[in-house]
N, C-alpha and C. Protein backbone atom coordinates (compact mmCIF):
# COMPACT_ATOMS: atom_id res chain seq x y z
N UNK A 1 -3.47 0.68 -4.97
CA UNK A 1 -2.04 0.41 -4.97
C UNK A 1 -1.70 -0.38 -3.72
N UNK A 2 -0.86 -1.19 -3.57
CA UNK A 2 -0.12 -1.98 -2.71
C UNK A 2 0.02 -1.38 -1.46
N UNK A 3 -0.27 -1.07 -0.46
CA UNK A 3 0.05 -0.33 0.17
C UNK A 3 1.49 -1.12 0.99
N UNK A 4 1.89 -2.28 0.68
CA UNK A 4 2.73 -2.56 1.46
C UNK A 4 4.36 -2.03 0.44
N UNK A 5 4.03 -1.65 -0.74
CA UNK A 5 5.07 -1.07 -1.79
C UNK A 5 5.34 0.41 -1.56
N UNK A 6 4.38 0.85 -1.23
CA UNK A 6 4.29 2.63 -0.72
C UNK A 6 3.92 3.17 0.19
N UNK A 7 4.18 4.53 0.37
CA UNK A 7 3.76 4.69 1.94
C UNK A 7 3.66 6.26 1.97
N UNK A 8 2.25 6.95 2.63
CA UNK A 8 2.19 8.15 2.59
C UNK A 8 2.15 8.15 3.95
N UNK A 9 2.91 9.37 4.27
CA UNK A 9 2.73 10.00 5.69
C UNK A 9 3.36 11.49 5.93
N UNK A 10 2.66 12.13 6.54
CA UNK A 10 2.97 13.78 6.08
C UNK A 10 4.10 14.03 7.17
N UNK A 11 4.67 13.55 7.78
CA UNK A 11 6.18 13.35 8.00
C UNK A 11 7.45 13.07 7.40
N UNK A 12 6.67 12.83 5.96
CA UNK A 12 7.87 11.88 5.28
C UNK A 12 7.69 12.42 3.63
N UNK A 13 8.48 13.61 3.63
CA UNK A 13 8.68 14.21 2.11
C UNK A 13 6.77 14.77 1.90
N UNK A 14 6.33 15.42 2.76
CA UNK A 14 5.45 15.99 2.94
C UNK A 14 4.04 15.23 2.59
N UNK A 15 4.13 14.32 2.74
CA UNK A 15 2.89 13.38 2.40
C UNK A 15 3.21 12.71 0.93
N UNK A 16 4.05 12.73 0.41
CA UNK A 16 4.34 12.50 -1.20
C UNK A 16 4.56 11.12 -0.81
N UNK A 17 3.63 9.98 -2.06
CA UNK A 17 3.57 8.49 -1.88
C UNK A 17 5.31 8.17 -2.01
N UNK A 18 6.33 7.14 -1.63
CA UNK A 18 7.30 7.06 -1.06
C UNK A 18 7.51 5.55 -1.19
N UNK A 19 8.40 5.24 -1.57
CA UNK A 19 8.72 3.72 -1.47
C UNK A 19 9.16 3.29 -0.38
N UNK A 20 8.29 2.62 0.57
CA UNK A 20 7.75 2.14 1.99
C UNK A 20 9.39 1.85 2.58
N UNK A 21 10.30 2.58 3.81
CA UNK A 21 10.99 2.49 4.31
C UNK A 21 12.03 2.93 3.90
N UNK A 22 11.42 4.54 2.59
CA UNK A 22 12.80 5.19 2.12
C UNK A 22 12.13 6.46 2.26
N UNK A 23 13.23 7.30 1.43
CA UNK A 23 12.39 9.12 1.19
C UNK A 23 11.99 9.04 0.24
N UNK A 24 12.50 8.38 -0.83
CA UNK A 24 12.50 8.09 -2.73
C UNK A 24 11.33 8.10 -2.99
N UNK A 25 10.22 9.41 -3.45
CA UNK A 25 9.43 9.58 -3.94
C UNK A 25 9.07 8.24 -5.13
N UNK A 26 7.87 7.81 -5.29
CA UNK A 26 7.48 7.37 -6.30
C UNK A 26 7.64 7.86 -7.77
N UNK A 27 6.97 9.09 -7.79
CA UNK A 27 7.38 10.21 -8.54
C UNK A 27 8.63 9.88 -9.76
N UNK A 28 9.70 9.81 -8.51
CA UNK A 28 10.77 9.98 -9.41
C UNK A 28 11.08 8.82 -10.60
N UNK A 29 10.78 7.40 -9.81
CA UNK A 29 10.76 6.62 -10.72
C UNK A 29 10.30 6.89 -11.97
N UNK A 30 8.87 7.30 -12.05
CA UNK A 30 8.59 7.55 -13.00
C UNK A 30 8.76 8.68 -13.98
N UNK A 31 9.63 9.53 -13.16
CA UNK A 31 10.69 10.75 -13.87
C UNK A 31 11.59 9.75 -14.91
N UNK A 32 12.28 8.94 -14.04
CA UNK A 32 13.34 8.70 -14.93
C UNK A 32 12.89 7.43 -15.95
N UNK A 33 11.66 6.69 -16.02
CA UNK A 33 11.64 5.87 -16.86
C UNK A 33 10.64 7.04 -18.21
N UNK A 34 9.69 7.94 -17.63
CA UNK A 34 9.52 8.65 -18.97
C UNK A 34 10.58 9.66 -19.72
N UNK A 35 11.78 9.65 -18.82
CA UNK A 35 13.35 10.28 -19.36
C UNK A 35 14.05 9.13 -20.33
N UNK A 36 13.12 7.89 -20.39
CA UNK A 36 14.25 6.82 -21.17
C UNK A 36 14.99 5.86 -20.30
N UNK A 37 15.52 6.40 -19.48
CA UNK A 37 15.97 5.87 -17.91
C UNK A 37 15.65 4.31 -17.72
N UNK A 38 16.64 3.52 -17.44
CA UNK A 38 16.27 1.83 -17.15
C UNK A 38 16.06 2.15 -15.67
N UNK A 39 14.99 1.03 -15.18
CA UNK A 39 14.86 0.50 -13.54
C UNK A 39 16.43 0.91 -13.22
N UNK A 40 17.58 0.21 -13.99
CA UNK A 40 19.09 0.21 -13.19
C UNK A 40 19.90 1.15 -13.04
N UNK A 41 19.36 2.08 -14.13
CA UNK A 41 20.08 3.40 -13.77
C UNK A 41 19.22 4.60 -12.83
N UNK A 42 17.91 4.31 -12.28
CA UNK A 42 17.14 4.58 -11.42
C UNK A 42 18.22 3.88 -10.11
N UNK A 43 17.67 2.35 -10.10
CA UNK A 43 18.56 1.45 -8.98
C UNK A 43 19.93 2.35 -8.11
N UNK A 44 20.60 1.97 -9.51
CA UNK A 44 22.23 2.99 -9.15
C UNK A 44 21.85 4.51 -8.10
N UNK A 45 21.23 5.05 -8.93
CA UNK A 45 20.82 6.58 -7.62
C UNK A 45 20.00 6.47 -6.71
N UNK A 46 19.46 5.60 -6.49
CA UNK A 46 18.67 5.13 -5.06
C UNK A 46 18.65 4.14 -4.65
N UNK A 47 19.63 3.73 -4.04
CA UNK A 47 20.13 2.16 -3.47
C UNK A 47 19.40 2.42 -2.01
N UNK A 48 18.41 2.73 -1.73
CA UNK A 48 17.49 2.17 -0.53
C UNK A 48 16.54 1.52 -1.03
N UNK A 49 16.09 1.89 -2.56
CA UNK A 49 15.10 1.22 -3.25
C UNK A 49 15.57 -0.43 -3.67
N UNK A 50 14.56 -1.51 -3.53
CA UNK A 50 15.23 -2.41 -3.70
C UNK A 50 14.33 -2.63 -5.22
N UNK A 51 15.27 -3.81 -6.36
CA UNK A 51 14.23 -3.85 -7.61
C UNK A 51 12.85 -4.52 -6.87
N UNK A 52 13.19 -5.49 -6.38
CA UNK A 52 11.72 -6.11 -5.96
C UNK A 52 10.70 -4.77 -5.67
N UNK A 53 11.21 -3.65 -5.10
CA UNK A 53 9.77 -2.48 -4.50
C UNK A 53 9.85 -1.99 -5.92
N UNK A 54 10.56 -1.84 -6.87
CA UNK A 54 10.15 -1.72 -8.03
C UNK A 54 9.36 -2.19 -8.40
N UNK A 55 9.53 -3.22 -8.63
CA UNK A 55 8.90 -4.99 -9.55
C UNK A 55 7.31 -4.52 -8.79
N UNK A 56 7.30 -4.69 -7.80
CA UNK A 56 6.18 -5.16 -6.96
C UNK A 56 4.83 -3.49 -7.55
N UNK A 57 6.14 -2.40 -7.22
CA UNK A 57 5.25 -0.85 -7.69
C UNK A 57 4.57 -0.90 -9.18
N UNK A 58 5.56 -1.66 -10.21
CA UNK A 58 5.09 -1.60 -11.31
C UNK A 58 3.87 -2.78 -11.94
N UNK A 59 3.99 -3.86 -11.20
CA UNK A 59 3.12 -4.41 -11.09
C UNK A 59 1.60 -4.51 -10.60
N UNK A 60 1.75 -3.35 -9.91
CA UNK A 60 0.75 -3.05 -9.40
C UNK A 60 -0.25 -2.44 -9.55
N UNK A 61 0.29 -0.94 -10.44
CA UNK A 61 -0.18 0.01 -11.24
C UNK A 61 -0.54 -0.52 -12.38
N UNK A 62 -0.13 -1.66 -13.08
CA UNK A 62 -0.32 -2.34 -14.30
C UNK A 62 -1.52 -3.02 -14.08
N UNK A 63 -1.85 -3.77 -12.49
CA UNK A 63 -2.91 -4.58 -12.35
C UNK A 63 -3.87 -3.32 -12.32
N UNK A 64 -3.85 -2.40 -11.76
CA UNK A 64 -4.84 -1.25 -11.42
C UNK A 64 -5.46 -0.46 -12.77
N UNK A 65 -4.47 -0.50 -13.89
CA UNK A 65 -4.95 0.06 -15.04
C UNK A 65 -5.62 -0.79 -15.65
N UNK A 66 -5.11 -1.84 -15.62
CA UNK A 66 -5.65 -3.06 -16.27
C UNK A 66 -7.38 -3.34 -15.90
N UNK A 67 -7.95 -3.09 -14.52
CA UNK A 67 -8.78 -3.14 -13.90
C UNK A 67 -9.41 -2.12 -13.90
N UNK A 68 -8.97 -0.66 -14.48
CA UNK A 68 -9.92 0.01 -14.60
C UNK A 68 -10.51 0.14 -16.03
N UNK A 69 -9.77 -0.42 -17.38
CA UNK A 69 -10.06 -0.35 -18.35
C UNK A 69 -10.86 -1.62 -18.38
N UNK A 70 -11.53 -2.27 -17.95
CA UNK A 70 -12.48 -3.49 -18.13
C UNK A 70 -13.96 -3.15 -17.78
């Protein structure tokens, strides 16, 4: 994963991966998009998250799956 998209540090929501220069668990994103949930209604409740650390998170995980199924 990107490490410049996320960020673990056991100071920060107890080591839980973190979208790099917020508290906003990774996690949750993916709470609310397997809830049905758009990126924008994610966006709306965590305005430290910007879409780009979205864009960039989901892209990333996509290249990584992509790369392990080959």
């Amino acid at each position: 994963m990107d490490r410049d998209v996320i960020s673990c540090r056991p100071d920060v929501m107890g080591g839980a991966p973190v979208f790099r220069g917020t508290r906003v668990p990774v996690q949750t994103l993916l709470d609310y998009l397997e809830a049905g949930d758009s990126i924008d209604e994610f966006l709306a409740g965590f305005a430290s998250v910007s879409r780009q650390q979205v864009i960039d998170f989901l892209e990333a995980a996509k290249d990584r799956l992509v790369e392990s199924a080959e």
